[in-house]
Protein backbone atom coordinates (compact mmCIF):
# COMPACT_ATOMS: atom_id res chain seq x y z
CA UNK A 1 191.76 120.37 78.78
CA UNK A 2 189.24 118.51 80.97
CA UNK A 3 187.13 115.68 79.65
CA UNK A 4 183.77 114.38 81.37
CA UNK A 5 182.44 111.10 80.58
CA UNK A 6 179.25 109.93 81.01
CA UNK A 7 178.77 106.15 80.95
CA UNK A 8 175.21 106.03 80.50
CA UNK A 9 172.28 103.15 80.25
CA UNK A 10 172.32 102.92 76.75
CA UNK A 11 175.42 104.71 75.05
CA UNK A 12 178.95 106.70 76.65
CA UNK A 13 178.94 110.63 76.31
CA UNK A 14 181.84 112.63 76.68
CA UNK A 15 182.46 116.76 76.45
CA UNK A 16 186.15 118.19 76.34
CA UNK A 17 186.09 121.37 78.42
CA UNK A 18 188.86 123.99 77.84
CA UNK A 19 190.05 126.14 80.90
CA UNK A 20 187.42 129.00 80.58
CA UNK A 21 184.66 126.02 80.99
CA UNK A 22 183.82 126.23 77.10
CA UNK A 23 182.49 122.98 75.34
CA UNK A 24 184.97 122.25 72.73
CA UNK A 25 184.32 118.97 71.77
CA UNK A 26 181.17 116.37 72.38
CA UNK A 27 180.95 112.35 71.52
CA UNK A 28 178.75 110.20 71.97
CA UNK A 29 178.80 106.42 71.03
CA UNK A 30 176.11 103.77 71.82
CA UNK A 31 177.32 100.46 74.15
CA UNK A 32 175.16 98.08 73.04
CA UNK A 33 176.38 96.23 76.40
CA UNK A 34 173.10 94.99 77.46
CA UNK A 35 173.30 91.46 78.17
CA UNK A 36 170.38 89.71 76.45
CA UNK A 37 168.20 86.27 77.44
CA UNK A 38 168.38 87.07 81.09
CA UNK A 39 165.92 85.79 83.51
CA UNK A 40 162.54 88.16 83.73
CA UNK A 41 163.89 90.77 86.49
CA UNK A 42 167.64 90.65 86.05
CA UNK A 43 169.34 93.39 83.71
CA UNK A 44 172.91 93.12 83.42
CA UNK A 45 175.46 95.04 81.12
CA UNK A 46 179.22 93.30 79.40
CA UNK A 47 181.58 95.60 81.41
CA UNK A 48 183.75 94.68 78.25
CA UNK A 49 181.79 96.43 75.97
CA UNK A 50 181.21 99.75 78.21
CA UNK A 51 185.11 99.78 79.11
CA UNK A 52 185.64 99.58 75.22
CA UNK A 53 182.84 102.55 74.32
CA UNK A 54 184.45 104.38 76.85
CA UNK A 55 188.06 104.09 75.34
CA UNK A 56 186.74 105.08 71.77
CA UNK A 57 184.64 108.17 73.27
CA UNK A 58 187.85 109.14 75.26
CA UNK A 59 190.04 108.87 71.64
CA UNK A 60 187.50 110.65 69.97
CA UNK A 61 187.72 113.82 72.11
CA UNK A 62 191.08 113.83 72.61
CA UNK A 63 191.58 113.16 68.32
CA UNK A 64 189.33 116.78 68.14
CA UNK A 65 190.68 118.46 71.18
CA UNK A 66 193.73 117.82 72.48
CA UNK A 67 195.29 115.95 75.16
CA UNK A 68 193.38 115.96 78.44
CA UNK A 69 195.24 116.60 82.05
CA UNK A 70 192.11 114.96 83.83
CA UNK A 71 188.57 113.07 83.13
CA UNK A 72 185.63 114.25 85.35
CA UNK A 73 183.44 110.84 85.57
CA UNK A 74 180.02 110.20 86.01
CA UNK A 75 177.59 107.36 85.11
CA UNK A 76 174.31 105.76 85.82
CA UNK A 77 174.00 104.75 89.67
CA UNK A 78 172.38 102.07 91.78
CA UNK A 79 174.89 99.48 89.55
CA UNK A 80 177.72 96.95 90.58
CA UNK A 81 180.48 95.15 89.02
CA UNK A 82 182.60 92.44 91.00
CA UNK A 83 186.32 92.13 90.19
CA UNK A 84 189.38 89.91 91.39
CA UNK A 85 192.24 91.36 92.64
CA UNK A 86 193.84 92.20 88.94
CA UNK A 87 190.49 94.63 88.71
CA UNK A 88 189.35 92.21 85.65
CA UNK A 89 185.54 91.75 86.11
CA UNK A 90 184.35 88.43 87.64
CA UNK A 91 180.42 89.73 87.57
CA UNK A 92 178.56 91.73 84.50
CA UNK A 93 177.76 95.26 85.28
CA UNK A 94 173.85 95.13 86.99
CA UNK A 95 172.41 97.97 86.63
CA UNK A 96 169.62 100.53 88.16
CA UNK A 97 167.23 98.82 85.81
CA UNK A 98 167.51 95.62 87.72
CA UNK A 99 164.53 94.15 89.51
CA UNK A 100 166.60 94.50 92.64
CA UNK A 101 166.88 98.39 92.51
CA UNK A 102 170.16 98.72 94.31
CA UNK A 103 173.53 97.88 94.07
CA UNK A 104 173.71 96.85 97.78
CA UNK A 105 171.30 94.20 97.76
CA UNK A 106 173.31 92.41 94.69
CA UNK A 107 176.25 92.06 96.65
CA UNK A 108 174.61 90.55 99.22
CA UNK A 109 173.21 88.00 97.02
CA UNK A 110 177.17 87.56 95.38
CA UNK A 111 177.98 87.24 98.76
CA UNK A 112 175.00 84.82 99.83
CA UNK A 113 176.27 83.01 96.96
CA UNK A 114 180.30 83.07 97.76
CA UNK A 115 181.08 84.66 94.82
CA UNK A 116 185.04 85.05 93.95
CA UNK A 117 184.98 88.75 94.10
CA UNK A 118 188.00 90.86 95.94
CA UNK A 119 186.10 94.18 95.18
CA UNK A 120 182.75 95.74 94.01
CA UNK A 121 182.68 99.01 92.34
CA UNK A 122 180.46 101.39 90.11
CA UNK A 123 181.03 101.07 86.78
CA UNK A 124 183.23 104.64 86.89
CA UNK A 125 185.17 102.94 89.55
CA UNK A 126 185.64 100.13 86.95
CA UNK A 127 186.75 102.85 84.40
CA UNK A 128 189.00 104.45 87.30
CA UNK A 129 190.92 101.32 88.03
CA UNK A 130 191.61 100.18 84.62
CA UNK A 131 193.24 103.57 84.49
CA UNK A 132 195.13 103.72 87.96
CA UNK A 133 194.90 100.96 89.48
CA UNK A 134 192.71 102.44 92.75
CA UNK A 135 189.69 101.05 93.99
CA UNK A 136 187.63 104.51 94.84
CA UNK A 137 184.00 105.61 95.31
CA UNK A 138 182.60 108.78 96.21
CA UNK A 139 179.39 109.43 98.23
CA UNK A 140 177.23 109.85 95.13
CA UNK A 141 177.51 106.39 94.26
CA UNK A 142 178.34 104.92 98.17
CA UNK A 143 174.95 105.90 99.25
CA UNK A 144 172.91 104.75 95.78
CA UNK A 145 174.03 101.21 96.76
CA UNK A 146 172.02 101.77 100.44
CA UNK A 147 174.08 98.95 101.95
CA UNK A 148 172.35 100.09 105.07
CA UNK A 149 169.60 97.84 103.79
CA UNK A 150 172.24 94.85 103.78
CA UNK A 151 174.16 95.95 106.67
CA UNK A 152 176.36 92.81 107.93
CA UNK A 153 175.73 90.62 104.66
CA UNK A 154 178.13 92.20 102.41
CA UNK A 155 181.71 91.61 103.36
CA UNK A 156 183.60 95.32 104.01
CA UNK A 157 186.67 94.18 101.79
CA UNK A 158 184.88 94.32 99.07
CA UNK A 159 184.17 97.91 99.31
CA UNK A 160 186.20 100.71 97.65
CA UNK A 161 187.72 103.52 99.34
CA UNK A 162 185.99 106.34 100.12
CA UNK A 163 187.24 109.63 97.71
CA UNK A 164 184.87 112.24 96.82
CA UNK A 165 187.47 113.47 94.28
CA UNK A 166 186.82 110.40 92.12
CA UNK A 167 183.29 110.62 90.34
CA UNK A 168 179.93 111.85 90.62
CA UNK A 169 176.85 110.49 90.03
CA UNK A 170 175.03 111.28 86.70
CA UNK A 171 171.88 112.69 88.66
CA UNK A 172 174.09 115.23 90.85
CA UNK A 173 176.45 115.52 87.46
CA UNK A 174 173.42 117.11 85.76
CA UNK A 175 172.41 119.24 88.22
CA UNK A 176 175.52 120.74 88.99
CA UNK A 177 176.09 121.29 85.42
CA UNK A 178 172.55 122.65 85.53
CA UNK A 179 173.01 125.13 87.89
CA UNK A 180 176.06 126.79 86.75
CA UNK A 181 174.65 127.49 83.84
CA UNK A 182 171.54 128.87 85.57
CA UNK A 183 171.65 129.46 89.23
CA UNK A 184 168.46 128.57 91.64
CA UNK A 185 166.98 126.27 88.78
CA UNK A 186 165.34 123.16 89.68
CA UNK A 187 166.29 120.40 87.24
CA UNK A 188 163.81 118.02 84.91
CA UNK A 189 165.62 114.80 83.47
CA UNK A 190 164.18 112.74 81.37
CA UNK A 191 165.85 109.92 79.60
CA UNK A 192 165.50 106.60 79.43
CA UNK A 193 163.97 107.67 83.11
CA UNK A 194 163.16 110.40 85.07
CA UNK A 195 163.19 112.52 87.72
CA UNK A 196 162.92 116.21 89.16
CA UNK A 197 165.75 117.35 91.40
CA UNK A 198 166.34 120.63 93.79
CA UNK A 199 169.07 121.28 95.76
CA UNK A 200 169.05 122.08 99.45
CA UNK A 201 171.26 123.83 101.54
CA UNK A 202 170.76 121.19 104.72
CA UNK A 203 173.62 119.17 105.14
CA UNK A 204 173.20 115.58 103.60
CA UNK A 205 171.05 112.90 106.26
CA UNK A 206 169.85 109.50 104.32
CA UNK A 207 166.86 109.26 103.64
CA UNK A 208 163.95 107.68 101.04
CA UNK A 209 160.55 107.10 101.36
CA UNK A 210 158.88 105.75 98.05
CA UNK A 211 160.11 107.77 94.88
CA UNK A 212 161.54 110.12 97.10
CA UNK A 213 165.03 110.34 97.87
CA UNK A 214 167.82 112.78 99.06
CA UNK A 215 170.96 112.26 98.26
CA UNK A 216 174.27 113.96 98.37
CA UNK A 217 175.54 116.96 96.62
CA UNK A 218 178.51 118.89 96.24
CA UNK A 219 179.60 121.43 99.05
CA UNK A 220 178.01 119.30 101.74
CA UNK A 221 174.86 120.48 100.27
CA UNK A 222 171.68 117.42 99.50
CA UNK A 223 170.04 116.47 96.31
CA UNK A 224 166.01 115.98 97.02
CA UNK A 225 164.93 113.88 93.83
CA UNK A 226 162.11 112.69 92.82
CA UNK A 227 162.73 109.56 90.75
CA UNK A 228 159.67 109.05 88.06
CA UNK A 229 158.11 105.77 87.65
CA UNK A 230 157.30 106.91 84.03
CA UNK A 231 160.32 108.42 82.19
CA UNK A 232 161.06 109.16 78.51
CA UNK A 233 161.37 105.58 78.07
CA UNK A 234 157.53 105.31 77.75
CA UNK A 235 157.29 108.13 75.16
CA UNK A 236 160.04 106.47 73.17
CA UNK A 237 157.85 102.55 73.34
CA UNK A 238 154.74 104.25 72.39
CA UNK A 239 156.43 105.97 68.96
CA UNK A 240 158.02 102.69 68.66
CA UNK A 241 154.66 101.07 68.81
CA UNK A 242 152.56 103.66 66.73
CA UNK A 243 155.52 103.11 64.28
CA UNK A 244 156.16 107.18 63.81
CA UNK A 245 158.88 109.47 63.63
CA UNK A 246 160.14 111.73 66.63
CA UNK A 247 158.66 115.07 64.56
CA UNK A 248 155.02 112.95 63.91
CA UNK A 249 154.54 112.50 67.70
CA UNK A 250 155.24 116.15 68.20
CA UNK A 251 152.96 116.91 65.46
CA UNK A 252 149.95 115.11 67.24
CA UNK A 253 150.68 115.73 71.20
CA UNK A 254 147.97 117.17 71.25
CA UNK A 255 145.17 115.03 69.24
CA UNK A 256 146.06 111.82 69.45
CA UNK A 257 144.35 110.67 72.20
CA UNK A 258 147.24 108.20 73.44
CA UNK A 259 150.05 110.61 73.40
CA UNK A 260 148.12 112.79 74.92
CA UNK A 261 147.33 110.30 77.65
CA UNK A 262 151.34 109.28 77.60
CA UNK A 263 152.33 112.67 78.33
CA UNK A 264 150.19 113.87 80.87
CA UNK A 265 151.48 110.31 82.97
CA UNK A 266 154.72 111.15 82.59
CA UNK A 267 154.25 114.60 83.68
CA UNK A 268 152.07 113.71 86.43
CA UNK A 269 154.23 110.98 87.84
CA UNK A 270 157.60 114.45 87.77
CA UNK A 271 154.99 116.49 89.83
CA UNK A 272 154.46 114.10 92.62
CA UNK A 273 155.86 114.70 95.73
CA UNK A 274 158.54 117.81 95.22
CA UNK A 275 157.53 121.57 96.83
CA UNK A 276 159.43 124.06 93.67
CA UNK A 277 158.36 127.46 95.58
CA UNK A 278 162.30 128.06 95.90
CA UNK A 279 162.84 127.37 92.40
CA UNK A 280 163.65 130.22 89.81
CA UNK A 281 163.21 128.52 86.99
CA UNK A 282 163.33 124.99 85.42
CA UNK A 283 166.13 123.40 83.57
CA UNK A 284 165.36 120.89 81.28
CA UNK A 285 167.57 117.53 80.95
CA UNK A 286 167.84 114.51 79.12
CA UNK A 287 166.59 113.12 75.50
CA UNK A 288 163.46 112.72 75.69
CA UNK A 289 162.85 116.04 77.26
CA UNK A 290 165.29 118.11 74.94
CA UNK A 291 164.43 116.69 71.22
CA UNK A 292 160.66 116.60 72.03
CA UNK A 293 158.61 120.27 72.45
CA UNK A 294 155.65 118.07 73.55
CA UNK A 295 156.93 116.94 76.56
CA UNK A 296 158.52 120.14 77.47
CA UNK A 297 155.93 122.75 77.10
CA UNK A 298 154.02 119.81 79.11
CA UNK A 299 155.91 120.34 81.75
CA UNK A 300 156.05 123.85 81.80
CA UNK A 301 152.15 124.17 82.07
CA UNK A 302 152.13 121.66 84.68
CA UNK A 303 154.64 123.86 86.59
CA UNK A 304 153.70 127.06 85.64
CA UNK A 305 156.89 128.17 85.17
CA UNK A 306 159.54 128.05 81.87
CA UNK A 307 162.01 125.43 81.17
CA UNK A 308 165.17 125.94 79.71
CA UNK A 309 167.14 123.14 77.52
CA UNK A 310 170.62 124.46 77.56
CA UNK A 311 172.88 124.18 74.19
CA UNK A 312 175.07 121.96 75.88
CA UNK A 313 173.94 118.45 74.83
CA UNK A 314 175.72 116.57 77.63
CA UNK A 315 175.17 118.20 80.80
CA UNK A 316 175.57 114.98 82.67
CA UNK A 317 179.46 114.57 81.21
CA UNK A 318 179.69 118.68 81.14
CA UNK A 319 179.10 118.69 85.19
CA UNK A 320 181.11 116.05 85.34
CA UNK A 321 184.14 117.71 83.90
CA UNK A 322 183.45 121.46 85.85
CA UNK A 323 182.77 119.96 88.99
CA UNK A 324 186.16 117.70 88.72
CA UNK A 325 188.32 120.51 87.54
CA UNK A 326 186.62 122.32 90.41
CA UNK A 327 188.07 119.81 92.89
CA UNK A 328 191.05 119.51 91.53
CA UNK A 329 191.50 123.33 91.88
CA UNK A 330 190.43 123.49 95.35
CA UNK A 331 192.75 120.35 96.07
CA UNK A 332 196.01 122.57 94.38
CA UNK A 333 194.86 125.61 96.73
CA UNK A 334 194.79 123.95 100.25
CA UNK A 335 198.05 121.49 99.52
CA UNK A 336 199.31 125.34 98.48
CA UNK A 337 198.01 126.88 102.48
CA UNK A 338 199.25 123.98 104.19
CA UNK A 339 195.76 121.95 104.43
CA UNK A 340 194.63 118.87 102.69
CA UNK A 341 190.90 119.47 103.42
CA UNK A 342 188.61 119.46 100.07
């Protein structure tokens, strides 16, 4: 059994995955880690509180299915914990909503401000040490903290060791769970966020101009994303603020005149920048996008093409767990030919 856990902005989701890649158990839990009265720009989680959600989630799957012989990990990128050399956490967990976008230029500040930290990680590495004691990162996170932007002000002992076996970020997580499911698909996510994601077959180079970004992927392939300035965030504040249910903003997407207007930004904002020709099909990710017809047939006009919500509530933590029992296959196969090559 293979569990995948998703430690996400606002709650930890987790899927147990038997051997023929069926879902045979899902949890999810909210955090409630944000740290509140921060300064205006500064968002910050308890790590406490995640590490704990995470334990309960992981005792929750294993109470429904079984003993697990490894935990594919994912989680929301960009973020940055400090910790001393016992891997207890010396910082709160910033996150991608921070003012300061990425995790590289907090560290720099920390380090600006000779902070007592032996180590930064993402908050799976957090999870990962409390587990085995290694300090690892994989590329997915690595290159969300763009420490190229910092490059000389953040000290290299605090960074982890490099092992793309560890984790994978929750934008790549969803995709590749995405794409299993239905090969060639281009991938809608939206959240608390959002973004539209295709994968490439060019070999990974860095690179982001505005709200476009590539990133890694699996295989040596790259992730182009488009991150949305306008996510499912803003759909959930205006029901908040009209004071309806999820099924009464459905019911008026299309005559009430500021839904109407809050959809079409959001959709607009998805469309910008990202060429789909080589798309099949769209696969649709995410809250927002999955419990609200609106927004999704939305998006498939503005496309012109169908998008798919698979049953699998938790595709983040469901790629997560494949694409780890994946490595871990590959890793058995060439310590079995002689090479250690993943």
């Amino acid at each position: 059994m293979t569990l995948g856990i998703d430690i996400g902005t606002t709650s930890v989701s987790g899927v147990a995955v038997d051997d023929d890649g069926a879902v045979a158990a899902t949890v999810t839990q909210a955090h409630a880690a944000d740290i509140p009265g921060l300064p205006p720009g500064v968002h910050a989680q308890d790590p406490a509180r995640l590490m704990s959600a995470v334990d309960r989630v992981i005792a929750a799957l294993e109470a429904q299915a079984g003993a697990a012989d490894r935990i594919g990990w994912t989680g929301q990128m960009h973020g940055v914990v400090g910790v001393d050399r016992d891997l207890r956490p010396v910082t709160p967990f910033v996150t991608w909503r921070d003012a300061r976008r990425f995790g590289g230029r907090v560290m720099a500040g920390w380090a600006a401000e000779k902070r007592p930290i032996a180590a930064c990680l993402p908050i799976c590495g957090l999870a990962i040490a409390r587990r085995t004691g290694r300090r690892v990162i994989d590329s997915t996170f690595l290159h969300s903290w763009h420490l190229e932007e910092v490059e000389g002000k953040v000290p290299q002992s605090w960074l982890p060791t490099l092992d793309e076996t560890s984790m994978l970020g929750d934008n790549q997580a969803g995709v590749y769970a995405a794409r299993a499911l239905f090969p060639g698909c281009a991938v809608v996510n939206l959240g608390t966020s959002g973004q539209l994601s295709v994968v490439e077959d060019a070999p990974f180079r860095p690179w982001h101009e505005g709200a476009l970004e590539r990133r890694p992927y699996p295989d040596g392939k790259t992730l182009l994303c488009h991150i949305s300035l306008v996510g499912g965030r803003a759909f959930a504040d205006l029901r908040d603020e009209l004071g309806l249910t999820w099924d009464e903003m459905n019911a008026r997407a299309e005559s009430d005149e500021r839904i109407v207007r809050c959809i079409q930004r959001i959709v607009d904002d998805l469309a910008n920048g990202i060429d789909l020709n080589r798309a099949t099909m769209l696969v649709g990710v995410g809250n927002a996008l999955t419990r609200n017809p609106a927004l999704r047939r939305a998006v498939e006009q503005r496309f012109g093409m169908r998008c798919e919500t698979p049953s699998i509530s938790e595709m983040a933590a469901y790629g997560a767990a494949i694409a780890s029992r994946r490595k871990s296959d590959m890793i058995a196969l060439n310590r079995s030919s002689g090479s250690l090559s993943v």
